[in-house]
PDB file of N, CA and C in Angstrom:
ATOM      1  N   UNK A   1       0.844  -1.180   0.000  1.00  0.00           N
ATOM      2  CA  UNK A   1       0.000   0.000   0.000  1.00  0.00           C
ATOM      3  C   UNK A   1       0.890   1.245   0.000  1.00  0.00           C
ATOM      4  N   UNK A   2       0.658   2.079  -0.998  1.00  0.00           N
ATOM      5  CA  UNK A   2       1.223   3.063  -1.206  1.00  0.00           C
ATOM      6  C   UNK A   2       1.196   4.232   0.481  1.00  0.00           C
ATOM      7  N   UNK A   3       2.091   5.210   0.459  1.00  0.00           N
ATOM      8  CA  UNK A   3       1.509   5.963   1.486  1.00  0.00           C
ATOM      9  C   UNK A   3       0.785   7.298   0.559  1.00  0.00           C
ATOM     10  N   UNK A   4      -0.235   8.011   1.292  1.00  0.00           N
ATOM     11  CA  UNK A   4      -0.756   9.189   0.308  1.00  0.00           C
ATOM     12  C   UNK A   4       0.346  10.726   0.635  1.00  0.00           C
ATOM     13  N   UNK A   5       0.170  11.213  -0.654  1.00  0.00           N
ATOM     14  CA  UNK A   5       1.518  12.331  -0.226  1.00  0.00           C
ATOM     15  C   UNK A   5       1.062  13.261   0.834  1.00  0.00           C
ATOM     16  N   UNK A   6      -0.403  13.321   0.814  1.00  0.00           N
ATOM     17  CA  UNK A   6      -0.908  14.310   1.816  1.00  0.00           C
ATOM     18  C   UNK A   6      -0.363  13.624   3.111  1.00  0.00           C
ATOM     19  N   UNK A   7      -0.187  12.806   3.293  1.00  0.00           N
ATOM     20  CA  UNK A   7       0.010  12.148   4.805  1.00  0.00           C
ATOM     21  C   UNK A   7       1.560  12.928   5.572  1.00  0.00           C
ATOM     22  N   UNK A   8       2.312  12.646   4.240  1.00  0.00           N
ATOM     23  CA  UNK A   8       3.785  13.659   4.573  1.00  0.00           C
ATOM     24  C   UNK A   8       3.938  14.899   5.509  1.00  0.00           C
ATOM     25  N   UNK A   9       2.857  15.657   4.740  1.00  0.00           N
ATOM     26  CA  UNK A   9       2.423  17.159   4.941  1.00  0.00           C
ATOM     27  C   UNK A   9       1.503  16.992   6.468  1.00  0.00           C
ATOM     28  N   UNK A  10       1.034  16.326   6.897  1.00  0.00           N
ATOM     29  CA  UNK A  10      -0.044  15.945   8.319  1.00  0.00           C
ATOM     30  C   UNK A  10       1.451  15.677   8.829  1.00  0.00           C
ATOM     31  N   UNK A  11       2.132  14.556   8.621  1.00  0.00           N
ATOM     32  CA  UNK A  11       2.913  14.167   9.819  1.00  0.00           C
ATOM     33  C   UNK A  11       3.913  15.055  10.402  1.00  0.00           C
ATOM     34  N   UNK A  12       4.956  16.493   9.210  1.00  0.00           N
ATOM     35  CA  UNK A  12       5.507  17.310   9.756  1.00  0.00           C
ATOM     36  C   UNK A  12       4.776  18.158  10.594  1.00  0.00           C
ATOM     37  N   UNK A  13       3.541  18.551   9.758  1.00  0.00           N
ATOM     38  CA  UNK A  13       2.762  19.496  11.133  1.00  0.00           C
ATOM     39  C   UNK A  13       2.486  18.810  12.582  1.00  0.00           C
ATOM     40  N   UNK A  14       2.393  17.492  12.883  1.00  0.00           N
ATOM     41  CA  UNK A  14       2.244  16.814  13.715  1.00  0.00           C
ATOM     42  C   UNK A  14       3.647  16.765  14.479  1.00  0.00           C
ATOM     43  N   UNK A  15       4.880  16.265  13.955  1.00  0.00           N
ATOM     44  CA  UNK A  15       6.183  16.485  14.679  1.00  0.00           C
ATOM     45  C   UNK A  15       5.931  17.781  15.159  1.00  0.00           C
ATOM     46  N   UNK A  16       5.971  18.659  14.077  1.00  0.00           N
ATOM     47  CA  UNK A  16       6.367  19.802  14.524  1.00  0.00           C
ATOM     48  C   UNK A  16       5.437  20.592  15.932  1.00  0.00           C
ATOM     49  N   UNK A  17       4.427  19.945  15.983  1.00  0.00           N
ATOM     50  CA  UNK A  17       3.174  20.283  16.946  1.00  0.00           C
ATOM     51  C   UNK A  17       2.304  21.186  16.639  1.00  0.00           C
ATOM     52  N   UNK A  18       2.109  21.523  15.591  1.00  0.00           N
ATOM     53  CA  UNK A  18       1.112  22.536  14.824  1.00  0.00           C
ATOM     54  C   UNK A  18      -0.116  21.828  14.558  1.00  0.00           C
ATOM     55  N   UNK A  19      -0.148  20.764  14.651  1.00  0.00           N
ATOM     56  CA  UNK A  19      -1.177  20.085  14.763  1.00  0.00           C
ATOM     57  C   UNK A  19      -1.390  18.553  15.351  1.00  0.00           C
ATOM     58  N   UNK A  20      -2.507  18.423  15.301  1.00  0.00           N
ATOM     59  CA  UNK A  20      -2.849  16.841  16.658  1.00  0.00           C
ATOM     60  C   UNK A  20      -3.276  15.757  15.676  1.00  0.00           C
ATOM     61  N   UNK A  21      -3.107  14.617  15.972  1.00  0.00           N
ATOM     62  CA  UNK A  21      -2.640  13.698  15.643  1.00  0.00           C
ATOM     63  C   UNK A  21      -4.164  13.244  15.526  1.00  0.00           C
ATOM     64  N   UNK A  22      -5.075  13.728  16.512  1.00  0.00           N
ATOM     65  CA  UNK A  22      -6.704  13.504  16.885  1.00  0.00           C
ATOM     66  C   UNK A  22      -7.063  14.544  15.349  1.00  0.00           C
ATOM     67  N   UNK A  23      -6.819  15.724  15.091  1.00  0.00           N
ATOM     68  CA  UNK A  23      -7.350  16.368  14.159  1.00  0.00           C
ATOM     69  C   UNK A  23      -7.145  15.993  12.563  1.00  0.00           C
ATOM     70  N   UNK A  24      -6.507  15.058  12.808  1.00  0.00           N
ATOM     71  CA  UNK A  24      -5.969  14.483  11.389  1.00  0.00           C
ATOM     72  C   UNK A  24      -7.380  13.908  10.459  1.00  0.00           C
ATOM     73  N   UNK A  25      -7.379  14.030   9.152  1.00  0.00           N
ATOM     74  CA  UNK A  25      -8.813  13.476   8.549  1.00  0.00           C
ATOM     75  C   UNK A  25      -8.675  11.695   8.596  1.00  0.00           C
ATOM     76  N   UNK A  26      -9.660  10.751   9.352  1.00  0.00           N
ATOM     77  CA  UNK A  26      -9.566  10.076   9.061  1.00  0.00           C
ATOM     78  C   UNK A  26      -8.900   9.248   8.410  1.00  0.00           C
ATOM     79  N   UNK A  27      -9.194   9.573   6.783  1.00  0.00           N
ATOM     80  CA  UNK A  27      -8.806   8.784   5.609  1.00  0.00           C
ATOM     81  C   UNK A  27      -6.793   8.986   5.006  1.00  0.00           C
ATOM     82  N   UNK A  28      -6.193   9.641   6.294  1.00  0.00           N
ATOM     83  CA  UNK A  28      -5.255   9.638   6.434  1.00  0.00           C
ATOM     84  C   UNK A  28      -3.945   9.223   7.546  1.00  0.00           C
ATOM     85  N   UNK A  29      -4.954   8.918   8.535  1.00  0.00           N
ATOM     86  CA  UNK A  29      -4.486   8.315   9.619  1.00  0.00           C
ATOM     87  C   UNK A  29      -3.968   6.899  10.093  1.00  0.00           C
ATOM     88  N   UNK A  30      -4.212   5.953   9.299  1.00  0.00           N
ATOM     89  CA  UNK A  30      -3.273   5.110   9.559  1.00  0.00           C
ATOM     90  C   UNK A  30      -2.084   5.070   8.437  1.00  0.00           C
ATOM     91  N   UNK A  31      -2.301   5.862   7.253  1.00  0.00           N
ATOM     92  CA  UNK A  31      -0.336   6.481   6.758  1.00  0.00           C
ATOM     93  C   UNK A  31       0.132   7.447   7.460  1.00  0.00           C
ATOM     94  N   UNK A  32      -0.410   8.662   8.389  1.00  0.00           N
ATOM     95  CA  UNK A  32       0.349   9.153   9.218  1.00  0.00           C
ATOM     96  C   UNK A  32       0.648   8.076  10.382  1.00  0.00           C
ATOM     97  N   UNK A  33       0.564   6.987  10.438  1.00  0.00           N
ATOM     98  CA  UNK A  33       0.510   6.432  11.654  1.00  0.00           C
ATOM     99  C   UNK A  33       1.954   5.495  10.758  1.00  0.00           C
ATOM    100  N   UNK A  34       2.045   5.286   9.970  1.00  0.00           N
ATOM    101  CA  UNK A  34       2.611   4.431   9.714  1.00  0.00           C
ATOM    102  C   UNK A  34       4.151   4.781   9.394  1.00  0.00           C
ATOM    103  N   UNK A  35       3.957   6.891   9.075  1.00  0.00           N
ATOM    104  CA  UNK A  35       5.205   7.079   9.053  1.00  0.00           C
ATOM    105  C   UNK A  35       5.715   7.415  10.344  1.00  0.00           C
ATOM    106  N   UNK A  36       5.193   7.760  11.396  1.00  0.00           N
ATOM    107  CA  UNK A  36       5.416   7.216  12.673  1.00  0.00           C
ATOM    108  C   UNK A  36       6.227   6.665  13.168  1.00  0.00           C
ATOM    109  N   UNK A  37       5.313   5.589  12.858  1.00  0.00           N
ATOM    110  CA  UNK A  37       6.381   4.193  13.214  1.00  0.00           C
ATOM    111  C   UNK A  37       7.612   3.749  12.147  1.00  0.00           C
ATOM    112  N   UNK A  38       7.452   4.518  11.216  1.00  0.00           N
ATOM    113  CA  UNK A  38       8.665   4.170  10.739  1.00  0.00           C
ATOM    114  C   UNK A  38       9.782   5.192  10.958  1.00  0.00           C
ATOM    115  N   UNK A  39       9.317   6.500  11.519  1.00  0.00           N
ATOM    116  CA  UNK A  39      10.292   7.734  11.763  1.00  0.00           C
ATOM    117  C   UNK A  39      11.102   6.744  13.690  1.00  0.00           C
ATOM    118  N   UNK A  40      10.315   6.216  14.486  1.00  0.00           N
ATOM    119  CA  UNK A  40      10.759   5.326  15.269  1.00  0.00           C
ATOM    120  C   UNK A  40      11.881   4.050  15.023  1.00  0.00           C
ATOM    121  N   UNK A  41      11.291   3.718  13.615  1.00  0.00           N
ATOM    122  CA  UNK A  41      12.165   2.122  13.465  1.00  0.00           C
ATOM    123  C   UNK A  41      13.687   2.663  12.860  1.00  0.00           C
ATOM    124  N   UNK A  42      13.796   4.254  12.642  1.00  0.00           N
ATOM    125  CA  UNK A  42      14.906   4.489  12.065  1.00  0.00           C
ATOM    126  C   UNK A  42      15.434   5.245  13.218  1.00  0.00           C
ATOM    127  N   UNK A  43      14.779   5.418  14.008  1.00  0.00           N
ATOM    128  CA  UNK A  43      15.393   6.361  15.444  1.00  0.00           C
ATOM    129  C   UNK A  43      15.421   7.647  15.359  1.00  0.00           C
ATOM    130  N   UNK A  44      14.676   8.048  14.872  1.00  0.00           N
ATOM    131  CA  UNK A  44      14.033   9.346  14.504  1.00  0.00           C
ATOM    132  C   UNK A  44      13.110  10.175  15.630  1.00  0.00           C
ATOM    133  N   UNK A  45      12.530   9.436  16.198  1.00  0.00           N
ATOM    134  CA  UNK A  45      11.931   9.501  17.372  1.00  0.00           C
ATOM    135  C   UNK A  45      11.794   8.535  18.254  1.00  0.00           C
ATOM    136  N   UNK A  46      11.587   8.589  19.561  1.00  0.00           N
ATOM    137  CA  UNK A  46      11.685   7.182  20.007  1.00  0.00           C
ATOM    138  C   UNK A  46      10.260   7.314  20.261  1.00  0.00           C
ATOM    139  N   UNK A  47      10.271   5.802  21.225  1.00  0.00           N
ATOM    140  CA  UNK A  47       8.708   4.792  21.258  1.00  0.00           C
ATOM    141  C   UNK A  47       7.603   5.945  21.827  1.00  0.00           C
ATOM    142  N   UNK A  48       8.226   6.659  23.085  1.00  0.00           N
ATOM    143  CA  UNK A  48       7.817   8.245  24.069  1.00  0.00           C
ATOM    144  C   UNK A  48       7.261   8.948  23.098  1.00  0.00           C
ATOM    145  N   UNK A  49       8.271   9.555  22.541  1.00  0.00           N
ATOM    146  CA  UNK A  49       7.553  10.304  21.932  1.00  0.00           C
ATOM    147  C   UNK A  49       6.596   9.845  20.593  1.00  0.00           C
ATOM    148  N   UNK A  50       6.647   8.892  20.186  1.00  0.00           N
ATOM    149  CA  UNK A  50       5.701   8.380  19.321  1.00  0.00           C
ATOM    150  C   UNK A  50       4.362   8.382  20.272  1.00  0.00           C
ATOM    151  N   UNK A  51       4.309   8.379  20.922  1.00  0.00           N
ATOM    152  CA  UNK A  51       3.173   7.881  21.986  1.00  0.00           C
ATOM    153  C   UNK A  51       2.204   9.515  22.456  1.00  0.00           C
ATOM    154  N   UNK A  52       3.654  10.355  22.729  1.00  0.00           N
ATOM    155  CA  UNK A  52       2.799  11.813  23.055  1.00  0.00           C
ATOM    156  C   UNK A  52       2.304  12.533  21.622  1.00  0.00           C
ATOM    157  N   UNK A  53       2.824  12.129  20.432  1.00  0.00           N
ATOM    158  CA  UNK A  53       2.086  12.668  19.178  1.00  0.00           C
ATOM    159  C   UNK A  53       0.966  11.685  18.427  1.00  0.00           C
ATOM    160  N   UNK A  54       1.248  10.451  18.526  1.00  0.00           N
ATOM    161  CA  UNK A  54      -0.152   9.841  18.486  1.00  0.00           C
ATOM    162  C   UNK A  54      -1.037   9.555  19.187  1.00  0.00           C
ATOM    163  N   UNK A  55      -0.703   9.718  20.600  1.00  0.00           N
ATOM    164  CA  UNK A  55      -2.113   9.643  21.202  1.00  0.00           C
ATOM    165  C   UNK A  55      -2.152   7.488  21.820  1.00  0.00           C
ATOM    166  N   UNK A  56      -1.089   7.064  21.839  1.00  0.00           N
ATOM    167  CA  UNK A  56      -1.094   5.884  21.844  1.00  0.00           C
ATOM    168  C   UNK A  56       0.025   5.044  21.769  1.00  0.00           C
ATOM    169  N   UNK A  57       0.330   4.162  22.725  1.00  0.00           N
ATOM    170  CA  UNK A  57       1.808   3.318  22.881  1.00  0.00           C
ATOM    171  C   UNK A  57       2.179   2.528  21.378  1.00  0.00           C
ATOM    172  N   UNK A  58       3.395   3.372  21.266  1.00  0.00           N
ATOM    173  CA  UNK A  58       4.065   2.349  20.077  1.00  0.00           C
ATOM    174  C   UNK A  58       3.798   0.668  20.045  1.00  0.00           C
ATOM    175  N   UNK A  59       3.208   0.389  18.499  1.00  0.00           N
ATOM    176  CA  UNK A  59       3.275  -0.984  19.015  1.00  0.00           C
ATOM    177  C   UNK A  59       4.403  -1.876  18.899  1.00  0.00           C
ATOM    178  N   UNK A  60       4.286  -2.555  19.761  1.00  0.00           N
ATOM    179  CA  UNK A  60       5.473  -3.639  19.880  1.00  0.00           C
ATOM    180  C   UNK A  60       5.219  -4.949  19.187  1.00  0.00           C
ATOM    181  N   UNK A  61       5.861  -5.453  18.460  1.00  0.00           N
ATOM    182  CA  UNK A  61       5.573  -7.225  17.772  1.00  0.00           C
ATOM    183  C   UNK A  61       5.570  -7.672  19.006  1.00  0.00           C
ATOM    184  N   UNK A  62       4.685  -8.623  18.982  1.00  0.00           N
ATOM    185  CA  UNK A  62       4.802  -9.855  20.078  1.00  0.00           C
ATOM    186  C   UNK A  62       5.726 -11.488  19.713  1.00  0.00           C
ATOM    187  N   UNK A  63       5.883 -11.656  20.684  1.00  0.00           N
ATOM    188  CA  UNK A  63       7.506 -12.700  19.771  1.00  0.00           C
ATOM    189  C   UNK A  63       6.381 -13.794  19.529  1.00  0.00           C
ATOM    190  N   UNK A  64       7.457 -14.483  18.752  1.00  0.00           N
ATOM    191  CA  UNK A  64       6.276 -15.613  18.014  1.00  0.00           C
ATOM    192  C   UNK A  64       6.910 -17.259  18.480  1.00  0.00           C
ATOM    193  N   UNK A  65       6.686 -18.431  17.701  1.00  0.00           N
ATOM    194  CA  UNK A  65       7.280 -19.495  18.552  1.00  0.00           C
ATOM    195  C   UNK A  65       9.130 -19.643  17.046  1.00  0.00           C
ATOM    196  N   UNK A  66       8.800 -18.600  16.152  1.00  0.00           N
ATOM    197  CA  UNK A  66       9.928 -19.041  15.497  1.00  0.00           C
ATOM    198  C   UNK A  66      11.229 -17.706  15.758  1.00  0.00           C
ATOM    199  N   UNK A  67      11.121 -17.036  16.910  1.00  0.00           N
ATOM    200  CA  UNK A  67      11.761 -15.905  17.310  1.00  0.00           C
ATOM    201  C   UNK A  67      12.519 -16.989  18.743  1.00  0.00           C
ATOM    202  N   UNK A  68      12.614 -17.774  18.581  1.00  0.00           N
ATOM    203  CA  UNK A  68      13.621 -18.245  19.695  1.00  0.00           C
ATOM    204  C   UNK A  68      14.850 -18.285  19.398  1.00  0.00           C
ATOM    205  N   UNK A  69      16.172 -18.042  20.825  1.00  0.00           N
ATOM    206  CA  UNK A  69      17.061 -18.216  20.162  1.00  0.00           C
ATOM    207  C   UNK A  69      17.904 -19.647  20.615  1.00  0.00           C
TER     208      UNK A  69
END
């Protein structure tokens, strides 16, 4: 799934705090959510602050039975 370009433009205003993460339109919120978590998986932000701009704890994978070591 592609991300939409408008989502880009939501998520800097969102870093930046110009806008809430709650005010976002719907039909754009889980690609702002997704660059998110990917501004996290590159260490861009951590899990904290992913959490005070979305409104919700980073999610974590849950280990599986082929994640043993």
């Amino acid at each position: 799934m592609a991300i939409k370009a408008i989502a880009y433009s939501y998520w800097r205003r969102i870093k930046d705090k110009a806008r809430s993460f709650a005010a976002t339109p719907a039909t754009v919120k889980e690609d702002v959510k997704a660059l998110a978590q990917a501004d996290v998986a590159d260490g861009t932000i951590s899990t904290e602050e992913y959490a005070d701009l979305i409104g919700e704890a980073y999610p974590v994978a849950e280990p599986t039975d082929t994640d043993e070591v």
